[in-house]
N, C-alpha and C. Protein backbone atom coordinates (compact mmCIF):
# COMPACT_ATOMS: atom_id res chain seq x y z
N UNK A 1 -52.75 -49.57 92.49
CA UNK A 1 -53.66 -50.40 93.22
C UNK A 1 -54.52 -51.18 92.23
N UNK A 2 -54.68 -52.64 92.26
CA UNK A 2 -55.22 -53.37 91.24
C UNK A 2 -57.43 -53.04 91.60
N UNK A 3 -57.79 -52.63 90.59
CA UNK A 3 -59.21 -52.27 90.43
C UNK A 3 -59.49 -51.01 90.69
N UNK A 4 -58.01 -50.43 90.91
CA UNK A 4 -57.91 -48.66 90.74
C UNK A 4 -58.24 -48.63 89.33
N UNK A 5 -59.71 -47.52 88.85
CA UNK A 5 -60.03 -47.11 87.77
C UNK A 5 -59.42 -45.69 87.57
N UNK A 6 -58.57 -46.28 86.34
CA UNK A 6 -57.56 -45.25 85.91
C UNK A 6 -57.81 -44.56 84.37
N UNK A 7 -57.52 -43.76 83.82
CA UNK A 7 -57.75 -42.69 82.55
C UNK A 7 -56.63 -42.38 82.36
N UNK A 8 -56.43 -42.88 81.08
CA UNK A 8 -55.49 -42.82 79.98
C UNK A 8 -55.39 -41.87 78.68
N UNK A 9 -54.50 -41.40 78.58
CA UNK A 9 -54.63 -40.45 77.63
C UNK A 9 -53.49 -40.15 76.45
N UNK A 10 -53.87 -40.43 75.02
CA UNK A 10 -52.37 -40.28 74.24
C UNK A 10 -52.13 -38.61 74.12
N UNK A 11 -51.12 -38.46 73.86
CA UNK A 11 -50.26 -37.08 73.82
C UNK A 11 -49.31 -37.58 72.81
N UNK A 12 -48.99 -36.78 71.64
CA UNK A 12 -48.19 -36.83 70.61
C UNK A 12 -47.54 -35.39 70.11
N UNK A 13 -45.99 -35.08 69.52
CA UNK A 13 -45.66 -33.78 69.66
C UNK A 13 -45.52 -34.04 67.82
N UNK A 14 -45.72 -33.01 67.42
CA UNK A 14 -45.80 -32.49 65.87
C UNK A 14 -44.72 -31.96 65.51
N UNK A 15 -43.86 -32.00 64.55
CA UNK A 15 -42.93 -30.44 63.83
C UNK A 15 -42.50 -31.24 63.04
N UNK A 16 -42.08 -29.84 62.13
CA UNK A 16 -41.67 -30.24 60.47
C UNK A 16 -40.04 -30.10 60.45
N UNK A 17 -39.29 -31.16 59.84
CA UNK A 17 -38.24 -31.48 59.56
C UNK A 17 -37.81 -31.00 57.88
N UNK A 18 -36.05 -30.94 57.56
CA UNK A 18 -36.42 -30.82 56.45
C UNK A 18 -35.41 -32.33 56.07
N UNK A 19 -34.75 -32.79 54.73
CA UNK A 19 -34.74 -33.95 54.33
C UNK A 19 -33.81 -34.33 55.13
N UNK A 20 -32.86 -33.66 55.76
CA UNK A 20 -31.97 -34.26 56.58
C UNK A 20 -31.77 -34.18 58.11
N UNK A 21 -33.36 -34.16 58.44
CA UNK A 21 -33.27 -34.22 59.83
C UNK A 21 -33.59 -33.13 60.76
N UNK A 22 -33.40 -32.24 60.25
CA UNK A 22 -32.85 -30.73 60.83
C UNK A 22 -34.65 -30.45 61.40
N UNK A 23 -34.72 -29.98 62.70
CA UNK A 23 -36.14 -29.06 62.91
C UNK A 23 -35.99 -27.81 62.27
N UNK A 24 -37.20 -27.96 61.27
CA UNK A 24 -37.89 -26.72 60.68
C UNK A 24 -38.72 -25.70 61.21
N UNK A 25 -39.44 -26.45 62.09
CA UNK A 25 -40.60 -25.86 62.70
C UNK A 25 -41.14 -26.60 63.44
N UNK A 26 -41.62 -26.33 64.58
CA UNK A 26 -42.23 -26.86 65.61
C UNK A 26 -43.21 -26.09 67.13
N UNK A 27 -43.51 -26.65 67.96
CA UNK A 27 -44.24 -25.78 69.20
C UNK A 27 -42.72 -25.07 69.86
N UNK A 28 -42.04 -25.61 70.08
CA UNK A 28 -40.53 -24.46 70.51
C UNK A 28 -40.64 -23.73 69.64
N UNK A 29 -40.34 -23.35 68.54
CA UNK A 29 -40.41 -22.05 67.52
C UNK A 29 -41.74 -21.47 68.10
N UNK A 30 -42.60 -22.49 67.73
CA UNK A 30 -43.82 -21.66 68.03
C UNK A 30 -44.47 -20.53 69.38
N UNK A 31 -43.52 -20.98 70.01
CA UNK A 31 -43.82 -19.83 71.19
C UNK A 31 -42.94 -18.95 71.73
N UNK A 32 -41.35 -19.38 70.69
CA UNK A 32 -41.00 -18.01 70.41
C UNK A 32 -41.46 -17.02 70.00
N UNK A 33 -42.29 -17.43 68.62
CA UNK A 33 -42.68 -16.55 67.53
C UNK A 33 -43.65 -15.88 68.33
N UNK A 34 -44.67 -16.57 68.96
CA UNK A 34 -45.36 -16.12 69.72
C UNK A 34 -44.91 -15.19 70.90
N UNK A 35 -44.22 -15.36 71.00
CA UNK A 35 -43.48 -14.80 72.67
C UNK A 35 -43.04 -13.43 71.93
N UNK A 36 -42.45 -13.52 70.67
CA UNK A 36 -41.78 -12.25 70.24
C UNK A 36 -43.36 -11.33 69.72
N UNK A 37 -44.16 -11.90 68.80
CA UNK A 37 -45.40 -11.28 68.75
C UNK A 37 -46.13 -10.44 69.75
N UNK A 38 -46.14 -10.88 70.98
CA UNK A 38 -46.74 -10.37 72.22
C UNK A 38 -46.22 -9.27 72.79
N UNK A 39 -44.78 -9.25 72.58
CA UNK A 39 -43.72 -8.48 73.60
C UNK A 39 -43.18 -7.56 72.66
N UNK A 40 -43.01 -8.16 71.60
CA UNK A 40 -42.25 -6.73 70.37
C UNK A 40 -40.54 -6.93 70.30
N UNK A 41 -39.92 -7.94 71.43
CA UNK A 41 -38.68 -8.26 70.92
C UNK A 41 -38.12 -9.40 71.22
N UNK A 42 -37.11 -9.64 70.08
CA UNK A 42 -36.39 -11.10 70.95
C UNK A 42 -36.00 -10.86 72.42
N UNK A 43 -34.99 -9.82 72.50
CA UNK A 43 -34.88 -10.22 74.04
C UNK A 43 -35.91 -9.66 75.10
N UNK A 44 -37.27 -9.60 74.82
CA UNK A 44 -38.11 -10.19 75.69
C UNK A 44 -39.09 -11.15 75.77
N UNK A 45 -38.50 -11.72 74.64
CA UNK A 45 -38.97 -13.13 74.45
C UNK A 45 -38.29 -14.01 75.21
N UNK A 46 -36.92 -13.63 75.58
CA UNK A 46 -35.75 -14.42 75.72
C UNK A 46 -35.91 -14.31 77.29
N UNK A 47 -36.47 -13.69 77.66
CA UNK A 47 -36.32 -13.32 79.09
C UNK A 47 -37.71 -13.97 79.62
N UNK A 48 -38.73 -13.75 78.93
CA UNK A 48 -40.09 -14.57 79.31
C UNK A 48 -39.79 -15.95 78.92
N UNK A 49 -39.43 -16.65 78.22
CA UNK A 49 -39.47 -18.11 78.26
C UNK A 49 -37.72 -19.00 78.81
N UNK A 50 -37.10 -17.99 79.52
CA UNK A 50 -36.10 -17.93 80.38
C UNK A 50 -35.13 -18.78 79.60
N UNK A 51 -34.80 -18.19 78.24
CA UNK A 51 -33.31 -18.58 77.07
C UNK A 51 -32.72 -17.56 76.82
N UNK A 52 -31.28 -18.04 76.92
CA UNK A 52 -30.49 -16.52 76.17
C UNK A 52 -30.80 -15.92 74.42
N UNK A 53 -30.61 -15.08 74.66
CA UNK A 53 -31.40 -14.25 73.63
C UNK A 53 -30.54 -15.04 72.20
N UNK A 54 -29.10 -15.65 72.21
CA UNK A 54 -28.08 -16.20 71.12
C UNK A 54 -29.29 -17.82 70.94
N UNK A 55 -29.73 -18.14 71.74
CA UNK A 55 -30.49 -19.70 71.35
C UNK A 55 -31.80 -19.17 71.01
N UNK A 56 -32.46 -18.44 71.15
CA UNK A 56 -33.84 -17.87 70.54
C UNK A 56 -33.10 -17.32 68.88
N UNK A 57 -32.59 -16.45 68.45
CA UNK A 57 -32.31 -15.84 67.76
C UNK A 57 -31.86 -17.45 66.91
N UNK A 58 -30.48 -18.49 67.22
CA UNK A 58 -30.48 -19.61 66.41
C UNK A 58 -31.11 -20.15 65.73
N UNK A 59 -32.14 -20.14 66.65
CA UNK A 59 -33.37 -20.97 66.10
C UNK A 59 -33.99 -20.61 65.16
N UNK A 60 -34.59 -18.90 65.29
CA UNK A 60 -35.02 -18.52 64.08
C UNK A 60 -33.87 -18.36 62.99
N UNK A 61 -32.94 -18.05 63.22
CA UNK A 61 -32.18 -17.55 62.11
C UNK A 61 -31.83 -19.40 61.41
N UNK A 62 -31.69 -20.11 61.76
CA UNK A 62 -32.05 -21.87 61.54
C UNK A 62 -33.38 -21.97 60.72
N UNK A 63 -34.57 -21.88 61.17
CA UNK A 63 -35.90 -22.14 60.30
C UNK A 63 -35.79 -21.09 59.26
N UNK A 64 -35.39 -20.16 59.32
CA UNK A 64 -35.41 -18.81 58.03
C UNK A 64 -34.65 -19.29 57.33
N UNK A 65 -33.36 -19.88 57.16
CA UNK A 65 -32.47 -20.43 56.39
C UNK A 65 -33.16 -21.84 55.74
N UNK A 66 -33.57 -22.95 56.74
CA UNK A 66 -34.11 -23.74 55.80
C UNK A 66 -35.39 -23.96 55.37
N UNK A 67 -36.18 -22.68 55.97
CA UNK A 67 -37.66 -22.39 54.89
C UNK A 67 -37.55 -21.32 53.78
N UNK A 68 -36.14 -20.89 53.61
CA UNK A 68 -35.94 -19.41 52.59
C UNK A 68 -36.65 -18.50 52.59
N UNK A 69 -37.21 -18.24 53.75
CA UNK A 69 -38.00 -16.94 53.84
C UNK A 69 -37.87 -16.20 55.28
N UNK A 70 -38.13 -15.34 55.64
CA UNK A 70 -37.35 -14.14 57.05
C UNK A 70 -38.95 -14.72 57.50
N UNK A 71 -38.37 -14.82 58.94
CA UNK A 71 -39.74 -15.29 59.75
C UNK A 71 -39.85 -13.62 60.73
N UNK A 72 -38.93 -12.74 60.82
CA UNK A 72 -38.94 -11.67 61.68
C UNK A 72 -38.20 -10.47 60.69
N UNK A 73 -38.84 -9.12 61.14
CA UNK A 73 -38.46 -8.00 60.49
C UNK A 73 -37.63 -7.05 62.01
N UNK A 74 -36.73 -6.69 61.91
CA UNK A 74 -36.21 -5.81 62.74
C UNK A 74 -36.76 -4.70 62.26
N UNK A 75 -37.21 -3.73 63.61
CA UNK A 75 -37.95 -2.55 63.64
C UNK A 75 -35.73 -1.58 63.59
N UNK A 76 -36.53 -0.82 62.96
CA UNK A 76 -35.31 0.46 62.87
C UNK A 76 -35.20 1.39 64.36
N UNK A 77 -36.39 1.09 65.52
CA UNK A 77 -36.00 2.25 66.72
C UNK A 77 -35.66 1.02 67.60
N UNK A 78 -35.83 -0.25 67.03
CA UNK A 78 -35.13 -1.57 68.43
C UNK A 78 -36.82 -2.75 68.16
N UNK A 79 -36.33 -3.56 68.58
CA UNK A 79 -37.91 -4.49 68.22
C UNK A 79 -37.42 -5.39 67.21
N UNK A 80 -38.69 -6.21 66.96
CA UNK A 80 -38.51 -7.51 65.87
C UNK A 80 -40.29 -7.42 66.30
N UNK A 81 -40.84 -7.88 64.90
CA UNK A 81 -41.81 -8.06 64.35
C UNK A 81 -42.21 -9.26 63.22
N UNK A 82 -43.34 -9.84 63.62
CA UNK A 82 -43.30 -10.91 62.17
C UNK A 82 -43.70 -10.32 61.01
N UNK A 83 -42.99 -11.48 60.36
CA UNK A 83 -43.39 -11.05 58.77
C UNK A 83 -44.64 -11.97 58.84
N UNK A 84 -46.04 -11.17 57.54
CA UNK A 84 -46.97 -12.20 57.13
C UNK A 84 -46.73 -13.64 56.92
N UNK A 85 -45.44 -14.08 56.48
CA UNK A 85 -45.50 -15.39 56.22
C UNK A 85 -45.39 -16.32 58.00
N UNK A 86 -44.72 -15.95 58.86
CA UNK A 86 -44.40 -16.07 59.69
C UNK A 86 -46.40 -16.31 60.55
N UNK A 87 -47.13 -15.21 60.31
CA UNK A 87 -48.27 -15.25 60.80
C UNK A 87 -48.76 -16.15 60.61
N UNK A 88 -48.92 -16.82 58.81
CA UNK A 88 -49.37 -17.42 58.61
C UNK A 88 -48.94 -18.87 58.54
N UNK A 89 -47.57 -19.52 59.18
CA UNK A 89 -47.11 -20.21 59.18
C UNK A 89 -47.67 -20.92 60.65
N UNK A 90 -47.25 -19.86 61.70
CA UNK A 90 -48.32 -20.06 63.12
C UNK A 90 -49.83 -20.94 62.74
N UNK A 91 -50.42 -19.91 61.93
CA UNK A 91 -52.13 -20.05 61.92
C UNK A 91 -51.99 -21.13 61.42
N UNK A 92 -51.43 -21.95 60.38
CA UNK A 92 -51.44 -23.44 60.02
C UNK A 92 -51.10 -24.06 60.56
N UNK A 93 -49.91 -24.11 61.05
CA UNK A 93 -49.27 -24.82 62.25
C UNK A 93 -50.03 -25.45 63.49
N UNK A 94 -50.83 -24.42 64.03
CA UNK A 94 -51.49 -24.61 64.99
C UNK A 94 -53.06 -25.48 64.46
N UNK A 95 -53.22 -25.19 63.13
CA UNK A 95 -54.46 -26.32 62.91
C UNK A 95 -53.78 -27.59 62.47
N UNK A 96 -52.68 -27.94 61.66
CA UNK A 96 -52.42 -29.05 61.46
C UNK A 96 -52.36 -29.49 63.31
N UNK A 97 -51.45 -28.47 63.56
CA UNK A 97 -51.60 -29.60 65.54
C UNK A 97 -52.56 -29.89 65.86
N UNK A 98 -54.07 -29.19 65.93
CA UNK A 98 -55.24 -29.43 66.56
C UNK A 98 -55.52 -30.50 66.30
N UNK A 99 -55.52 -30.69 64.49
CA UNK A 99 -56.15 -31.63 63.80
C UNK A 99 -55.52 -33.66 64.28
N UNK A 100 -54.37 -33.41 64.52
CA UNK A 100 -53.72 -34.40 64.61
C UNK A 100 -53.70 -34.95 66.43
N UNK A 101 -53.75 -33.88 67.39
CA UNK A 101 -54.61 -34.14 68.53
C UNK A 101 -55.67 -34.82 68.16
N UNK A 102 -56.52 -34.13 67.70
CA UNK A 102 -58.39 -34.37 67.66
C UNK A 102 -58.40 -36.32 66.77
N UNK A 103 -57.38 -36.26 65.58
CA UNK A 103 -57.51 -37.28 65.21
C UNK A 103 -56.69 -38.58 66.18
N UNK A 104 -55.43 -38.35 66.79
CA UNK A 104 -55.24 -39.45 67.77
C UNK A 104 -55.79 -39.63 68.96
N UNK A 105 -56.70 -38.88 69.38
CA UNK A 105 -57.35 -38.70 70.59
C UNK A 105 -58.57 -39.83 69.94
N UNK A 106 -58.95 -39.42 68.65
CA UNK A 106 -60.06 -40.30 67.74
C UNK A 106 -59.44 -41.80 68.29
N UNK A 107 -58.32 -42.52 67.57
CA UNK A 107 -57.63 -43.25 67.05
C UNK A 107 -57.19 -44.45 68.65
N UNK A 108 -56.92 -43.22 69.85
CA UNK A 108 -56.71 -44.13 70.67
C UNK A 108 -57.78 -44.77 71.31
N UNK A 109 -58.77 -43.96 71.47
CA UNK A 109 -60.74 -44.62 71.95
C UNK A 109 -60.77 -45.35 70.90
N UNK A 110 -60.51 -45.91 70.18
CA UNK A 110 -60.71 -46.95 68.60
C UNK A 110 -60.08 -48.37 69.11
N UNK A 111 -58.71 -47.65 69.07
CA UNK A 111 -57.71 -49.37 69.20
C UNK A 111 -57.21 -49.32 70.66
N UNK A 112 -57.03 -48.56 71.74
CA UNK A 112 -56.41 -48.66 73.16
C UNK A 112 -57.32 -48.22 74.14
N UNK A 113 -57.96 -47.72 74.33
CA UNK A 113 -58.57 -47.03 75.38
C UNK A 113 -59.55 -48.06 76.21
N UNK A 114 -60.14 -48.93 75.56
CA UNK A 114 -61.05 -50.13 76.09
C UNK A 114 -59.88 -51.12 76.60
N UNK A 115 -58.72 -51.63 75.33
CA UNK A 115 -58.05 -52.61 76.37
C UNK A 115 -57.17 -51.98 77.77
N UNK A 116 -57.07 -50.84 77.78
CA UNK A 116 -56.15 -50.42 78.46
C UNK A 116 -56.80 -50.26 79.94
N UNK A 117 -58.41 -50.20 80.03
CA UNK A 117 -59.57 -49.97 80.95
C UNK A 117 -59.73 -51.21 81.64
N UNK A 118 -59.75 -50.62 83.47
CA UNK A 118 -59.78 -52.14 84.35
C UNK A 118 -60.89 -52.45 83.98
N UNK A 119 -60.88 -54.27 83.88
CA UNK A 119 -62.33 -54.91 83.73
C UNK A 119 -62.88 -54.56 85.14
N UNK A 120 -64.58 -54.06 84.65
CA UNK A 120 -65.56 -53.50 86.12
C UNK A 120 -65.75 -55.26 86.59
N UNK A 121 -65.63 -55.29 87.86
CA UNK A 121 -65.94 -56.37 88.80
C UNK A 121 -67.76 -56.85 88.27
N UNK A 122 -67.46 -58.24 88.62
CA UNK A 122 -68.81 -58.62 88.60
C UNK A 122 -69.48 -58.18 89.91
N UNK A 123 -70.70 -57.78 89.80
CA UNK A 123 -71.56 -57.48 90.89
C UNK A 123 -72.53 -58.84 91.42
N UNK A 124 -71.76 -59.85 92.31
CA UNK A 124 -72.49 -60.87 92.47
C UNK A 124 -73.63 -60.99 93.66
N UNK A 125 -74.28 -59.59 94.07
CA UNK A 125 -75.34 -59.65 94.44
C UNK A 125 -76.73 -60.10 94.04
């Protein structure tokens, strides 16, 4: 509807690649890792974010190969657990994302957010 006042908002998705393309890391990993953290195994990770347990497991066994380091430890009575690097890969992860929200959220009120806003009517009372 024309002089419908509408709100606009940018949204941008983050993850690390390595030179040839390949996802390294991203918010899908990330809530595996998370999903397996919470629950104590892949396949109830696999079952809470409703993937077969062979495409959860890809994925990590994919980023462990091209970051050279084990993102998960198999428990010896059944389970998977992160490794520290894995923790700390999350905890950065998740601030580079914040940061890059917080800064295009900056970036679009700068250069889009005014032209993109209906001009307010003159009030010719």
């Amino acid at each position: 509807m024309v002089g419908e006042k509408k709100s606009f908002y940018i949204r941008s998705k983050v993850w690390i690649e390595d030179k040839d393309g390949n996802v390294v890391f991203g918010l899908g990993r990330m809530r595996i890792l998370d999903a397996i953290q919470r629950l104590g195994s892949i396949n109830a990770a696999a079952k809470e974010l409703k993937m077969g347990y062979r495409a959860i497991w890809g994925r990590i066994n994919a980023s462990e190969e091209r970051l050279g380091k084990p993102l998960l430890v198999r428990n010896a009575g059944g389970g998977s657990q992160l490794t520290p690097f894995a923790e700390a890969l999350m905890e950065k992860f998740r601030a580079l994302h914040r940061t890059v929200e917080i800064e295009s959220d900056a970036l679009f009120e700068t250069a889009l957010a005014k032209p993109l806003s209906p001009i307010e009517p003159i009030d010719k009372s």
